[in-house]
C-alpha atoms as a PDB file:
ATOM      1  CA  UNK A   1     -10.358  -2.469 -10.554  1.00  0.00           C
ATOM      2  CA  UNK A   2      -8.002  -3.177  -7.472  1.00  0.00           C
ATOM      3  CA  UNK A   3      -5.231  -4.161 -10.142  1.00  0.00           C
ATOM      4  CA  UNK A   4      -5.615  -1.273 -11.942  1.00  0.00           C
ATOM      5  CA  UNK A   5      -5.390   1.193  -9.207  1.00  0.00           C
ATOM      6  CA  UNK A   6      -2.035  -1.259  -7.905  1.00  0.00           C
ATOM      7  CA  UNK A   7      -0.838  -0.799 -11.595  1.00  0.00           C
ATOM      8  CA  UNK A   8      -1.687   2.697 -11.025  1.00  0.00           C
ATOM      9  CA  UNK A   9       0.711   3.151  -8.230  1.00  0.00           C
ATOM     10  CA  UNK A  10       3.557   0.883  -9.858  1.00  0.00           C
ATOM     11  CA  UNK A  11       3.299   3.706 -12.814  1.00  0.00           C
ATOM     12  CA  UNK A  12       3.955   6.833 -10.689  1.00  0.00           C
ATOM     13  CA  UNK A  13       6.681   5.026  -9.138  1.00  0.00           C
ATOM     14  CA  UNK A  14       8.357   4.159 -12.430  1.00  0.00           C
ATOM     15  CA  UNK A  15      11.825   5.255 -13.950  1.00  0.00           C
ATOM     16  CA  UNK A  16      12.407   7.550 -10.581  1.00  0.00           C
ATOM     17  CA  UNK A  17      15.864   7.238  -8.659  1.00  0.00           C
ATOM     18  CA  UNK A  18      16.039   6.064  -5.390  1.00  0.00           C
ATOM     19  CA  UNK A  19      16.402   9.975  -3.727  1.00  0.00           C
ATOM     20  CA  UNK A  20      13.192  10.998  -5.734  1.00  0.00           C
ATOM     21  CA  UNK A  21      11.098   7.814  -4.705  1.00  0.00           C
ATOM     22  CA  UNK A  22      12.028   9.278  -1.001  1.00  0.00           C
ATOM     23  CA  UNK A  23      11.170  13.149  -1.584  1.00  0.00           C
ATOM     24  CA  UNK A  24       8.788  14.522   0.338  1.00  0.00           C
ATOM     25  CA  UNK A  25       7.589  16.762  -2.453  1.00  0.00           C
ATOM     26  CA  UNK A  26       4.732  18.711  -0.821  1.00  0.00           C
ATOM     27  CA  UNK A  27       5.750  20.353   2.115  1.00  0.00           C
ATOM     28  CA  UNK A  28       5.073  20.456   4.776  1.00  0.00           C
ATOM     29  CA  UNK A  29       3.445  16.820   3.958  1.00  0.00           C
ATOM     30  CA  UNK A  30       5.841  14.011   5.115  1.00  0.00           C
ATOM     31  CA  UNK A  31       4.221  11.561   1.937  1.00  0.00           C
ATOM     32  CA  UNK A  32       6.754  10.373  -0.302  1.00  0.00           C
ATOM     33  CA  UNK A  33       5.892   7.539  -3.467  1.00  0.00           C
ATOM     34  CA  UNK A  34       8.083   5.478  -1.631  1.00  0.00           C
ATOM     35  CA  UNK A  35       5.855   5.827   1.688  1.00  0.00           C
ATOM     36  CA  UNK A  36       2.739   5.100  -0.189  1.00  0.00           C
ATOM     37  CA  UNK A  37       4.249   1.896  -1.064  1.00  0.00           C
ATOM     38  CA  UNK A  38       5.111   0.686   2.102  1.00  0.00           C
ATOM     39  CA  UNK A  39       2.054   2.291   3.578  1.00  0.00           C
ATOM     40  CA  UNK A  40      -0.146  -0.088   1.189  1.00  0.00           C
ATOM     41  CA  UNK A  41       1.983  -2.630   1.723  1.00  0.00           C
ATOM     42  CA  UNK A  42       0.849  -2.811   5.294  1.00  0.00           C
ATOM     43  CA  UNK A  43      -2.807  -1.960   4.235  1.00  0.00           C
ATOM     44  CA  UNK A  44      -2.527  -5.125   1.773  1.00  0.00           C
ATOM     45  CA  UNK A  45      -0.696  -7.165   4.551  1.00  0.00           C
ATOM     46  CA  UNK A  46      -3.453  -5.945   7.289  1.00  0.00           C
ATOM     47  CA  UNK A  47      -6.847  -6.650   5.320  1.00  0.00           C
ATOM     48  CA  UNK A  48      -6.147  -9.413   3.075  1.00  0.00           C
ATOM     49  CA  UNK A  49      -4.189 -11.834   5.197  1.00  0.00           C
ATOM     50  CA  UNK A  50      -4.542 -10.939   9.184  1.00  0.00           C
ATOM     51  CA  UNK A  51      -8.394  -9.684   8.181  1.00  0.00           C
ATOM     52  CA  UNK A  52      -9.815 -11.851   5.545  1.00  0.00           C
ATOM     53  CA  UNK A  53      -6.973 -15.551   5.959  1.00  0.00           C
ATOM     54  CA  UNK A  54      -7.014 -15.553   9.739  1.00  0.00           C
ATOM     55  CA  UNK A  55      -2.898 -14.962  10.059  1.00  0.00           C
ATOM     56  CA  UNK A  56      -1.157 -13.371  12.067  1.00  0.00           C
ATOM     57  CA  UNK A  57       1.594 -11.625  10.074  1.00  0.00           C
ATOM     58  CA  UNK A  58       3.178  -9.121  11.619  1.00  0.00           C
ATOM     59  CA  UNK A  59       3.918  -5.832  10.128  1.00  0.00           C
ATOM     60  CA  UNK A  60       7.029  -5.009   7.893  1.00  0.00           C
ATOM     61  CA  UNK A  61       7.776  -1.983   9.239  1.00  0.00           C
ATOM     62  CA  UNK A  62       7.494  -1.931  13.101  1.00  0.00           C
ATOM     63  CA  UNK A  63       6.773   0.866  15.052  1.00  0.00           C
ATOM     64  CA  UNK A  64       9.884   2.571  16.480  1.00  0.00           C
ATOM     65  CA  UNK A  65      10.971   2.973  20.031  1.00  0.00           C
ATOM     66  CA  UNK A  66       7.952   5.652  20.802  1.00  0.00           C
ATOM     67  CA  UNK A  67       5.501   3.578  19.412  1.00  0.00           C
ATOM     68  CA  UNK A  68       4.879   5.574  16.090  1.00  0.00           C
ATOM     69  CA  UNK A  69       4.093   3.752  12.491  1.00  0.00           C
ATOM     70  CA  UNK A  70       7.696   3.592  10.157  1.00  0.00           C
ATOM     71  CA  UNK A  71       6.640   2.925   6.837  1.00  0.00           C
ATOM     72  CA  UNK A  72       6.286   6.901   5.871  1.00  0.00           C
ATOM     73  CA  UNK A  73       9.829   7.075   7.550  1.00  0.00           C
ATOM     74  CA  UNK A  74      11.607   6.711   4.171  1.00  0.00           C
ATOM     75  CA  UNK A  75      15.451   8.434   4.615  1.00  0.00           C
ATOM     76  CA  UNK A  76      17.402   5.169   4.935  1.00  0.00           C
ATOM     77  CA  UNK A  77      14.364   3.244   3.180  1.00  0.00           C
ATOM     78  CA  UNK A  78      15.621   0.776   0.230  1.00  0.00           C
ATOM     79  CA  UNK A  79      13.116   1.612  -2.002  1.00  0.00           C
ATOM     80  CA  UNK A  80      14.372  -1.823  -4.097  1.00  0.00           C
ATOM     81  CA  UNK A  81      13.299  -3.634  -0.625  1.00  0.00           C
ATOM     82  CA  UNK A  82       9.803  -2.104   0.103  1.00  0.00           C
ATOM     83  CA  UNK A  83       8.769  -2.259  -3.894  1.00  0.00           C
ATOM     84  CA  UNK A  84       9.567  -5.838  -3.552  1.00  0.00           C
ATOM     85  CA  UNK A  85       7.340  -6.360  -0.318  1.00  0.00           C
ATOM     86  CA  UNK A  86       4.754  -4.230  -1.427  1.00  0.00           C
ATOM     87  CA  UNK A  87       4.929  -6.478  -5.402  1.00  0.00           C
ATOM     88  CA  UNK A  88       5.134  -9.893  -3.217  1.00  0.00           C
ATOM     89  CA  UNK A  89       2.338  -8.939  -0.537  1.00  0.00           C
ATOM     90  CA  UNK A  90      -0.096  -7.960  -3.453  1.00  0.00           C
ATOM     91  CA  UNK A  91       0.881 -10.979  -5.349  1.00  0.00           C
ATOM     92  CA  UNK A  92      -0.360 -12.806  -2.032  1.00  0.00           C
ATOM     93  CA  UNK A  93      -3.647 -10.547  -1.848  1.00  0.00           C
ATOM     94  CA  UNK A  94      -4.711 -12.029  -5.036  1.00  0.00           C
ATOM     95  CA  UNK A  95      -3.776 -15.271  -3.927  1.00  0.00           C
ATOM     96  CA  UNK A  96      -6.188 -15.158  -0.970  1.00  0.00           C
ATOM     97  CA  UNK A  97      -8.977 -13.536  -3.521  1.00  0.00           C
ATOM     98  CA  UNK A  98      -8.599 -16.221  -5.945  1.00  0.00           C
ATOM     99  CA  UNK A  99      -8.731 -19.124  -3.366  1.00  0.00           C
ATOM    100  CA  UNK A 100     -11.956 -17.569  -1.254  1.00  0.00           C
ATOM    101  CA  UNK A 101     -15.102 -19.587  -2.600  1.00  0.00           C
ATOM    102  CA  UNK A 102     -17.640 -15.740  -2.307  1.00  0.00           C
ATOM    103  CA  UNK A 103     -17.074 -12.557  -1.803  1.00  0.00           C
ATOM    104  CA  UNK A 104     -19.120 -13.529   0.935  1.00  0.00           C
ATOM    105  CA  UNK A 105     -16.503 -14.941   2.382  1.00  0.00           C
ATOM    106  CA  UNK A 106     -15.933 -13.339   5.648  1.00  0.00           C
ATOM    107  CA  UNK A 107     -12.962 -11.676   7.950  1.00  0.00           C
ATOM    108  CA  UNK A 108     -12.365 -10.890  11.084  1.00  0.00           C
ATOM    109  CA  UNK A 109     -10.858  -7.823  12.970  1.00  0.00           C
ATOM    110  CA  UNK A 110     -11.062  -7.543  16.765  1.00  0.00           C
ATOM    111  CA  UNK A 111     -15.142  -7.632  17.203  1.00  0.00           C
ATOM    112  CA  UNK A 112     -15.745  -6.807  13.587  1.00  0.00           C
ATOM    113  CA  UNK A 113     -16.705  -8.909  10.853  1.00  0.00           C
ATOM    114  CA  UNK A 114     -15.900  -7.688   7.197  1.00  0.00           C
ATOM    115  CA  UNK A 115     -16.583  -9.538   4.133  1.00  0.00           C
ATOM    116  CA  UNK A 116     -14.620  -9.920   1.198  1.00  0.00           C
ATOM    117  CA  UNK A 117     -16.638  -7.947  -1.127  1.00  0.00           C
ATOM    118  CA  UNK A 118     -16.051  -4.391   1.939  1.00  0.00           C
ATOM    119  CA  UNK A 119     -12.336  -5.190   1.755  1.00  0.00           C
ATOM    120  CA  UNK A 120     -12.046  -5.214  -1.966  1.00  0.00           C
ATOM    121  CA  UNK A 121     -14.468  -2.220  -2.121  1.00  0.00           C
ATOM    122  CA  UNK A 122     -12.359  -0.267   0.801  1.00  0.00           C
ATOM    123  CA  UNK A 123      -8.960  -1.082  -1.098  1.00  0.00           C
ATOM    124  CA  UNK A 124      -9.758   0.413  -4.163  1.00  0.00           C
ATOM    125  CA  UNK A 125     -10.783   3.209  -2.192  1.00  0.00           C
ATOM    126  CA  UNK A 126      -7.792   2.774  -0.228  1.00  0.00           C
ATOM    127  CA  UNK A 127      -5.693   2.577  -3.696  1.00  0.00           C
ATOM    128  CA  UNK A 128      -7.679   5.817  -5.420  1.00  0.00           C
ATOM    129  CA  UNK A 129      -7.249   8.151  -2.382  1.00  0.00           C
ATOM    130  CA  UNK A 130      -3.041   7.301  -2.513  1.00  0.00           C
ATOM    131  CA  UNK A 131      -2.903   7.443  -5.703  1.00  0.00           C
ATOM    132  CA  UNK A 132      -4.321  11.084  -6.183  1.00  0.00           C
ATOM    133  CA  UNK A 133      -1.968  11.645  -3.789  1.00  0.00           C
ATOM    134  CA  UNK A 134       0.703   9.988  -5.643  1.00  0.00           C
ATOM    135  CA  UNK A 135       0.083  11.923  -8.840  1.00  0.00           C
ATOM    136  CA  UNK A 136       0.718  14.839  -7.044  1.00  0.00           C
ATOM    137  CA  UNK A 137       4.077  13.969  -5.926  1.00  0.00           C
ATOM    138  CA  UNK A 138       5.018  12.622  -9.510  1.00  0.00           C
ATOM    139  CA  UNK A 139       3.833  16.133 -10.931  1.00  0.00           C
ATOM    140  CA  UNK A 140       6.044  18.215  -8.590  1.00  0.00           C
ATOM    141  CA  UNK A 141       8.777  15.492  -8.944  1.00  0.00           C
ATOM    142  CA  UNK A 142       9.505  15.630 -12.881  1.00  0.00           C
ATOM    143  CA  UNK A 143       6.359  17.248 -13.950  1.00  0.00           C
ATOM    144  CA  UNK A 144       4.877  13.920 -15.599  1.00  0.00           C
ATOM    145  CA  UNK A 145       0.788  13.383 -14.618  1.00  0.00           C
ATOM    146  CA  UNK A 146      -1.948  10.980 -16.139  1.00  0.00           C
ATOM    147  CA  UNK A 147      -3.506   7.843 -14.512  1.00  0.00           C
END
């Protein structure tokens, strides 16, 4: 089901130009497709291998000066760039899903403990909210809808 909903994403995204990937095409919403994708990129990066492997990986697109989160901060964004960090850090995701012996198998984050059975469950979640948001940015985009 994760896959589907990642496929999901990779479909809205698909056959747009680089300026449409960054629209912010429900105002006054900053979202853009291209922001999804390096939002879930991070979400990926943050649960699967800080949360669930024990890294440390830091994130791909570091706060700015005042502190704030980048990766909805798409104008000089190379969409090319974040698709393939968002492609490679899911392709690691599975990695880590096929290696873990249970979905038992069990994560830490600060004083919590997850398993891997809540972070699959929470990414699909994760993956459906974004990408009801992301059919309604392809719809206004070019008009085209559907999972």
């Amino acid at each position: 089901m994760l896959q589907w909903q990642r496929d999901t994403l990779m479909m809205k995204c698909a056959g747009l130009t680089d300026e449409q990937l960054r629209r912010r095409a429900v105002p006054p919403s900053g979202l853009s497709l291209l922001g999804l994708v390096r939002h879930l990129a991070e979400v990926e990066r943050g649960w699967f291998r800080n949360v669930v492997n024990d890294e440390d990986v830091r994130g791909y697109f570091p706060a700015n000066a005042a502190g704030e989160r980048t990766e909805f901060h798409v104008e000089d964004a190379d969409p090319a760039e974040s698709l393939r960090i968002w492609e490679e850090t899911c392709a690691r995701s599975r990695a880590i899903v096929e290696a873990a012996g249970s979905l038992d198998v069990q994560g830490h984050f600060g004083e919590e403990t997850y398993s891997l059975r809540y972070v699959l469950a929470h990414m699909i979640e994760e993956y459906a909210r974004h990408n009801g948001h992301a059919d309604l940015l392809r719809e206004v985009i070019d008009g085209a809808t559907g999972e």
